[in-house]
C-alpha atoms as a PDB file:
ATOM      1  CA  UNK A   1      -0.569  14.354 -19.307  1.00  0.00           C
ATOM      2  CA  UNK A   2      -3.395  11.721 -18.617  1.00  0.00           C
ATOM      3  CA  UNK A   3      -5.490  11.904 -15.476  1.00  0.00           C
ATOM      4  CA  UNK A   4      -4.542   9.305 -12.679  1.00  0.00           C
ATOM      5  CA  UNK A   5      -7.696   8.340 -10.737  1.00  0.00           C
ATOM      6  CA  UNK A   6      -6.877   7.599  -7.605  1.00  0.00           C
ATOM      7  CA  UNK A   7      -9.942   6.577  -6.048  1.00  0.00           C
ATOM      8  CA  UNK A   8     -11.992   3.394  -6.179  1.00  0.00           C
ATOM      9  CA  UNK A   9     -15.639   2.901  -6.095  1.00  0.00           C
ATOM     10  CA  UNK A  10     -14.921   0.892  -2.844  1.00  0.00           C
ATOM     11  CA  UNK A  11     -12.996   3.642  -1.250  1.00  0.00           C
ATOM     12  CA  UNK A  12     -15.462   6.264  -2.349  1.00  0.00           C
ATOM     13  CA  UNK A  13     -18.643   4.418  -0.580  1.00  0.00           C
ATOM     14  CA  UNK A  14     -16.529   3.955   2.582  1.00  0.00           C
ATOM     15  CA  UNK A  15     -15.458   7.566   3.025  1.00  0.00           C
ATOM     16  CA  UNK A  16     -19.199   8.436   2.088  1.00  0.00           C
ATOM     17  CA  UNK A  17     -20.621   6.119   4.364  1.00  0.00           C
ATOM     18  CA  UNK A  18     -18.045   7.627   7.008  1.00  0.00           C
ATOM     19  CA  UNK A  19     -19.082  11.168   6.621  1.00  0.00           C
ATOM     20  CA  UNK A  20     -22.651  10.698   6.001  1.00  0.00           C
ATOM     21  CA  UNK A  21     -23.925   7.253   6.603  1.00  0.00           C
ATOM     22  CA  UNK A  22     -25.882   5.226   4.727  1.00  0.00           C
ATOM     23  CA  UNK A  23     -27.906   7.788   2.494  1.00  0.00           C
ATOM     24  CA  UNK A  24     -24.622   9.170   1.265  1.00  0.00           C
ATOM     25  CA  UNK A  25     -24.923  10.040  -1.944  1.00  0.00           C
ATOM     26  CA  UNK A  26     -26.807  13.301  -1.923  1.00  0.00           C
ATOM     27  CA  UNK A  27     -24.909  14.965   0.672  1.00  0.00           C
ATOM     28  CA  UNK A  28     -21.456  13.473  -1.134  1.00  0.00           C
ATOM     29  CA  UNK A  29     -22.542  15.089  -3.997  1.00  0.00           C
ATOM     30  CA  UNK A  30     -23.161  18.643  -2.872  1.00  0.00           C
ATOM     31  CA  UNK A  31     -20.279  18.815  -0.828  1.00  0.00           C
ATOM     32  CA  UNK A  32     -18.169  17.614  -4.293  1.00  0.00           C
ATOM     33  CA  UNK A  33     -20.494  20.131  -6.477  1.00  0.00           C
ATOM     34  CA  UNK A  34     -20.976  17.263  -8.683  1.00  0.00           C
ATOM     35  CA  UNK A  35     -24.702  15.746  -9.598  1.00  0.00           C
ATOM     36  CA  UNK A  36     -26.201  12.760  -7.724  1.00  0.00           C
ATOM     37  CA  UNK A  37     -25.778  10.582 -10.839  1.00  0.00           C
ATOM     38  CA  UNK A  38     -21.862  11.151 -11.094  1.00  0.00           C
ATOM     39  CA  UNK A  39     -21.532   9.774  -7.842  1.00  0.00           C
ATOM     40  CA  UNK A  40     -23.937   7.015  -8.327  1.00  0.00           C
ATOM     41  CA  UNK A  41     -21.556   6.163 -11.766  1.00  0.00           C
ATOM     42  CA  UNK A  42     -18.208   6.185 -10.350  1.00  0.00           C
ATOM     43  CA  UNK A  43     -19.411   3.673  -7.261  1.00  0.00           C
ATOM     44  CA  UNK A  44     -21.154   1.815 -10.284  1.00  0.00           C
ATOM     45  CA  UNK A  45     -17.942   1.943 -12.104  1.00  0.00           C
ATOM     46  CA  UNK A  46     -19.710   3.619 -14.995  1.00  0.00           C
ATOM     47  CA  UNK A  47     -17.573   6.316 -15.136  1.00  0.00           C
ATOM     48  CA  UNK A  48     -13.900   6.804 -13.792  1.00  0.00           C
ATOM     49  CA  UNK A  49     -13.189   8.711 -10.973  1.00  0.00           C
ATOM     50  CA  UNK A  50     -10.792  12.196 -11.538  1.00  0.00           C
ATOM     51  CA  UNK A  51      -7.786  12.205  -9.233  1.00  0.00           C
ATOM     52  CA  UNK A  52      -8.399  15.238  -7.776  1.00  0.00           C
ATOM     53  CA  UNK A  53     -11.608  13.977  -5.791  1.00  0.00           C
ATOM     54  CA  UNK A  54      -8.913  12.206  -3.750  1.00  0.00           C
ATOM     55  CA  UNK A  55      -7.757  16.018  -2.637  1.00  0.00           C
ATOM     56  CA  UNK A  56     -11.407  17.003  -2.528  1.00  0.00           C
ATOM     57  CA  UNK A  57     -12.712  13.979  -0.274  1.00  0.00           C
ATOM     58  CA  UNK A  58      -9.591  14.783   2.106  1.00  0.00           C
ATOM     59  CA  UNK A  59     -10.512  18.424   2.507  1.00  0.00           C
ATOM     60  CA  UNK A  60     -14.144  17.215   2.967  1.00  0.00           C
ATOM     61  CA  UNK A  61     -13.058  14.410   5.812  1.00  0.00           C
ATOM     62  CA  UNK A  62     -10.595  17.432   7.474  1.00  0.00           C
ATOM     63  CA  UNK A  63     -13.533  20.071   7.463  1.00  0.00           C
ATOM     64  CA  UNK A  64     -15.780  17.152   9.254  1.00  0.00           C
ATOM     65  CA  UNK A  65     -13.192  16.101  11.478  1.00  0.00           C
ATOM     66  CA  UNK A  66     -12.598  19.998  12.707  1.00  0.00           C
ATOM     67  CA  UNK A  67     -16.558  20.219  13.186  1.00  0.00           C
ATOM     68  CA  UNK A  68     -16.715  16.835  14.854  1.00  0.00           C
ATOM     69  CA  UNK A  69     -13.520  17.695  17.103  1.00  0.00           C
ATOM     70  CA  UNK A  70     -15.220  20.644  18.559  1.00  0.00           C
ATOM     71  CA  UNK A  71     -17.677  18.326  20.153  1.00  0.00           C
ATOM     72  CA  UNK A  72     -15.691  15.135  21.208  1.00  0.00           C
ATOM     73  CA  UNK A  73     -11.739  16.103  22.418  1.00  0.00           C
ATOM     74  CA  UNK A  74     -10.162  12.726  22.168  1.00  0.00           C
ATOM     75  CA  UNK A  75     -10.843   9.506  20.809  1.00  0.00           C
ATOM     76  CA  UNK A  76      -9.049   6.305  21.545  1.00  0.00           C
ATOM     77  CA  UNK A  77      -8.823   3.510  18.297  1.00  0.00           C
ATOM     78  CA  UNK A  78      -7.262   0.578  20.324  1.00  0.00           C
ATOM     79  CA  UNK A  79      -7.444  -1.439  16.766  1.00  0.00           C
ATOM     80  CA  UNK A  80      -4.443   0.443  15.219  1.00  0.00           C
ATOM     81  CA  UNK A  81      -3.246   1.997  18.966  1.00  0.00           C
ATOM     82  CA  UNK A  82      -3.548   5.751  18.040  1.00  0.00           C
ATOM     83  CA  UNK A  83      -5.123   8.348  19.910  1.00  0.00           C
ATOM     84  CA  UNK A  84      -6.601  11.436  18.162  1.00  0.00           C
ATOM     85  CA  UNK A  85      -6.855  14.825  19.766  1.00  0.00           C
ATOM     86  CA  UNK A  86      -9.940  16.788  17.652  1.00  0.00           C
ATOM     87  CA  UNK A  87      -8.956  20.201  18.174  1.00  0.00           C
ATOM     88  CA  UNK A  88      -5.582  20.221  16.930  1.00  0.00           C
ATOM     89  CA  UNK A  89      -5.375  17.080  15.696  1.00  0.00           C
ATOM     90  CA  UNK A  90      -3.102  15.966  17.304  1.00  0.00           C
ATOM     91  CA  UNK A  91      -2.573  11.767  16.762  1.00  0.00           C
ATOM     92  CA  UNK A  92      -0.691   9.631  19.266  1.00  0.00           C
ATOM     93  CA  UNK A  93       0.402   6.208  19.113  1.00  0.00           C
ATOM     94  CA  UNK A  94       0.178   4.216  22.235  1.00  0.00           C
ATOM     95  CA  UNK A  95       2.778   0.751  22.877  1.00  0.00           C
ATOM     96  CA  UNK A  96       1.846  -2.129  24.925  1.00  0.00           C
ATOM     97  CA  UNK A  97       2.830  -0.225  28.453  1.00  0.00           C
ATOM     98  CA  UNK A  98       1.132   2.534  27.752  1.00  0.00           C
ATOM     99  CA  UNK A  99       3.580   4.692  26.605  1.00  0.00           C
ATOM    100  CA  UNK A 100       2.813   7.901  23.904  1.00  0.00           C
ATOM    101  CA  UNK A 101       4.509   8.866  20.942  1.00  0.00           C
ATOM    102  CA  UNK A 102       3.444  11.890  19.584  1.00  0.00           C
ATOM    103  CA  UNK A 103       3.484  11.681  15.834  1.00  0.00           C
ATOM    104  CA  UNK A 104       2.636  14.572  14.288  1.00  0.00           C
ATOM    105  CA  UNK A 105       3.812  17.858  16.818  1.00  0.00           C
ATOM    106  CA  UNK A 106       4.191  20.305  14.408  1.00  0.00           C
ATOM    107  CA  UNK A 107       0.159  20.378  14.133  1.00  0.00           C
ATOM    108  CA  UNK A 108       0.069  21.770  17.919  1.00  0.00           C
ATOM    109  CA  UNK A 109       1.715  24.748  19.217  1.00  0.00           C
ATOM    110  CA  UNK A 110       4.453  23.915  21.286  1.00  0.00           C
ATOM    111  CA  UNK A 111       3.088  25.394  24.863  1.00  0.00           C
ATOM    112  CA  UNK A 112      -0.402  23.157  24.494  1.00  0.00           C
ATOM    113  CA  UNK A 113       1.953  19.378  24.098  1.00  0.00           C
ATOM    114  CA  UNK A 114       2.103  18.760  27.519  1.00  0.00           C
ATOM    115  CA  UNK A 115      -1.721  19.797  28.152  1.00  0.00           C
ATOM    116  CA  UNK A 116      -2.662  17.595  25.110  1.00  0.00           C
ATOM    117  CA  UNK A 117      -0.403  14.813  25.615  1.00  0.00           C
ATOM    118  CA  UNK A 118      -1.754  14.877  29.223  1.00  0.00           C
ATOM    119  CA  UNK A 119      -5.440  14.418  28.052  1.00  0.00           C
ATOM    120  CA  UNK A 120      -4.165  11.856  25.848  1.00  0.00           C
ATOM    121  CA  UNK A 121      -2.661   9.808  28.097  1.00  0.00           C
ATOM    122  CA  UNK A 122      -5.958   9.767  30.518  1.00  0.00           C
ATOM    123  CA  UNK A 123      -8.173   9.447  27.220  1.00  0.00           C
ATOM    124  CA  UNK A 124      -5.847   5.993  26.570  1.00  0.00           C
ATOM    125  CA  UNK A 125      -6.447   4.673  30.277  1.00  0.00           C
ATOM    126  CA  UNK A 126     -10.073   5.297  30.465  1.00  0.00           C
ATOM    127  CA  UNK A 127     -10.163   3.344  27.138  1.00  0.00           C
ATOM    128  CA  UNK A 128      -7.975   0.714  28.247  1.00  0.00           C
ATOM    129  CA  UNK A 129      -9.629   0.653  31.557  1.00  0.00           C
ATOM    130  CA  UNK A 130     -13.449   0.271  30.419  1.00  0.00           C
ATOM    131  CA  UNK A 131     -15.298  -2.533  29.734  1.00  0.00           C
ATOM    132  CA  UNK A 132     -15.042  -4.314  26.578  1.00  0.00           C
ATOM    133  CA  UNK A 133     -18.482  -4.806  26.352  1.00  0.00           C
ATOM    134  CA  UNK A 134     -19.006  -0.939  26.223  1.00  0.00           C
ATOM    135  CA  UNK A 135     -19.847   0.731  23.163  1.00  0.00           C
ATOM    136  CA  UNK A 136     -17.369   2.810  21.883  1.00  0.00           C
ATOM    137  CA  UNK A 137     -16.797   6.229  24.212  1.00  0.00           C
ATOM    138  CA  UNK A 138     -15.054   9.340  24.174  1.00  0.00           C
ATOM    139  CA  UNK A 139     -14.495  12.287  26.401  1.00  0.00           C
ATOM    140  CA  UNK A 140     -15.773  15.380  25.588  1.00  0.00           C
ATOM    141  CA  UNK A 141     -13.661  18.985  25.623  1.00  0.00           C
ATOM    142  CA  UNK A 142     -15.500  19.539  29.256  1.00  0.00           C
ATOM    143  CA  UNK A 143     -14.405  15.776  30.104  1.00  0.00           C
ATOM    144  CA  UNK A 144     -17.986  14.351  29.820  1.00  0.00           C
ATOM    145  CA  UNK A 145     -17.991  10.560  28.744  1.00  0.00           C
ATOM    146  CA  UNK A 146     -20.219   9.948  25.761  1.00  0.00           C
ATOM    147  CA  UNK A 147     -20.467   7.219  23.763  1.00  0.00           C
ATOM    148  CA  UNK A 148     -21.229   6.099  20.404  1.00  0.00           C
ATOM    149  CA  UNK A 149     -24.703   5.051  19.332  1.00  0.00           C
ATOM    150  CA  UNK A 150     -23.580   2.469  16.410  1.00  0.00           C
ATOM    151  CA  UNK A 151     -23.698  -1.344  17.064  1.00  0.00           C
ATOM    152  CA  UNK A 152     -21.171  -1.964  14.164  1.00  0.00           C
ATOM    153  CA  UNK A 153     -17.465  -1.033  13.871  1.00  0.00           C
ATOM    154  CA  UNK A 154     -16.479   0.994  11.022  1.00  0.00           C
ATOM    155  CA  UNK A 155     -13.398   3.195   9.829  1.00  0.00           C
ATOM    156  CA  UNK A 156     -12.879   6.458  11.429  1.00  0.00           C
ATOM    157  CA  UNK A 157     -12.500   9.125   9.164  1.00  0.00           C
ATOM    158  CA  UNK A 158      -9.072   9.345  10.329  1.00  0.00           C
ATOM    159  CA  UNK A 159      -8.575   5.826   9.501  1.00  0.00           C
ATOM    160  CA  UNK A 160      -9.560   6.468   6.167  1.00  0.00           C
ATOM    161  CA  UNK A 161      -6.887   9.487   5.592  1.00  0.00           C
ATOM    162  CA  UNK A 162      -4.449   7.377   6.896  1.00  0.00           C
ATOM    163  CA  UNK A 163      -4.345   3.780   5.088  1.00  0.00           C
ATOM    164  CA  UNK A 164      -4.089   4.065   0.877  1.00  0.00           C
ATOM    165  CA  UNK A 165      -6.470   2.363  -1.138  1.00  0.00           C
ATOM    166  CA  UNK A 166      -4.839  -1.361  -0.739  1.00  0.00           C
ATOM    167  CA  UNK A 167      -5.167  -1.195   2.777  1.00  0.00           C
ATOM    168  CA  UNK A 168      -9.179  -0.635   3.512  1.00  0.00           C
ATOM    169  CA  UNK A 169     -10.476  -3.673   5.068  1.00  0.00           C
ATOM    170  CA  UNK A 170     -13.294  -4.087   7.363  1.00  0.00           C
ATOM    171  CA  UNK A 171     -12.498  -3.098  11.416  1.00  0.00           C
ATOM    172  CA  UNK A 172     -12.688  -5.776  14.178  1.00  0.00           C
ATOM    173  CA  UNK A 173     -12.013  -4.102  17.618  1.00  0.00           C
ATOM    174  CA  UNK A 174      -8.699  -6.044  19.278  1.00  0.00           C
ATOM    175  CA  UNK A 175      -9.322  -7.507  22.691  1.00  0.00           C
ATOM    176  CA  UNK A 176      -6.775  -6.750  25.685  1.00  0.00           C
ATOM    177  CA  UNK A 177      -4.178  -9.149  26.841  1.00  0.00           C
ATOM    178  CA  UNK A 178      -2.516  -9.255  29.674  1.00  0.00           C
ATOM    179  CA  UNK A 179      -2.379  -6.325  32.482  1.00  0.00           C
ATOM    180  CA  UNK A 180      -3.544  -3.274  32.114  1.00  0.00           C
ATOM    181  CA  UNK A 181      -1.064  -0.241  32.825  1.00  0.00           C
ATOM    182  CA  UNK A 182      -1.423   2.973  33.487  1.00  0.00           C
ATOM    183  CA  UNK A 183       0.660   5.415  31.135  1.00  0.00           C
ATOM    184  CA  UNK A 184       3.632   7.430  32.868  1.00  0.00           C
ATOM    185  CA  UNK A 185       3.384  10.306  33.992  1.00  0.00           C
ATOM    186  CA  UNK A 186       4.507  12.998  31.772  1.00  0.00           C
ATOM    187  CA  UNK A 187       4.204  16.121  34.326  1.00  0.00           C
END
């Protein structure tokens, strides 16, 4: 049986730019146990890369995302209308009234939904409530607002374990129409 390869230079340098930033390469590498120069010749396209780096990078971007989530307890992506708890990882999707659909509740232990979808429904209006002109912000597990340093919008890492290769295209925040609600209370 041949070897599929899944990944694409493209996708590779995004998820390494996620995790890492721009000097990517290095770090990539020793996380993947693979030299500096194999990941400089699959994003080349020297050299194909094996399918199972797709199950590697996601285990990579999971481990990150557990680390991160210990520091930041929600964020709010209003371009595709999800909210993520860190912790648990628990992800929400959020409709134009400011409802919450919990999409994945088998990840959180049934006692903690109502906490989480609590602090996911605040973590939505004080998203939907700042300014625009804000830099991106989250709340932090002791509910201290912090906010993002970057100027530039990219792909969150859970972004990037959602969408399959065909579907990575370049972020543009969405502006708000219309009124802005608060979400129900679900007490």
């Amino acid at each position: 049986m041949r070897d599929r390869h899944v990944s694409t230079p493209a996708r590779l340098a995004r998820i390494g730019r996620a995790l890492y930033g721009e000097r990517w390469q290095t770090s990539l590498a020793a996380d993947l146990h693979v030299a500096d120069r194999t990941i400089r010749r699959w994003v080349a396209g020297d050299a194909p890369i094996p399918a199972s780096i797709e199950a590697e990078l996601r285990q990579i971007m999971a481990k990150r995302m557990s680390a991160i989530g210990g520091m930041i307890g929600y964020s709010v992506s209003p371009s595709n209308r999800t909210v993520l708890h860190h912790p648990t990882g628990a992800c929400f999707r959020y409709d134009d009234i400011g409802g919450l659909t919990l999409l994945n509740a088998a990840v959180v232990p049934p006692n903690l939904i109502p906490l989480v979808t609590e602090g996911a429904a605040e973590a939505m209006c004080d998203e939907l409530e700042r300014d625009l002109r804000d830099k991106p912000q989250w709340s932090s597990p002791a509910g201290r607002k912090q906010r993002s340093t970057s100027t530039e919008s990219q792909p969150s890492i859970v972004d990037l374990l959602a969408m399959p290769d065909a579907e990575l295209v370049e972020f543009e925040p969405e502006p708000l129409r219309g009124p802005i609600s608060r979400a129900p209370d679900l007490s």
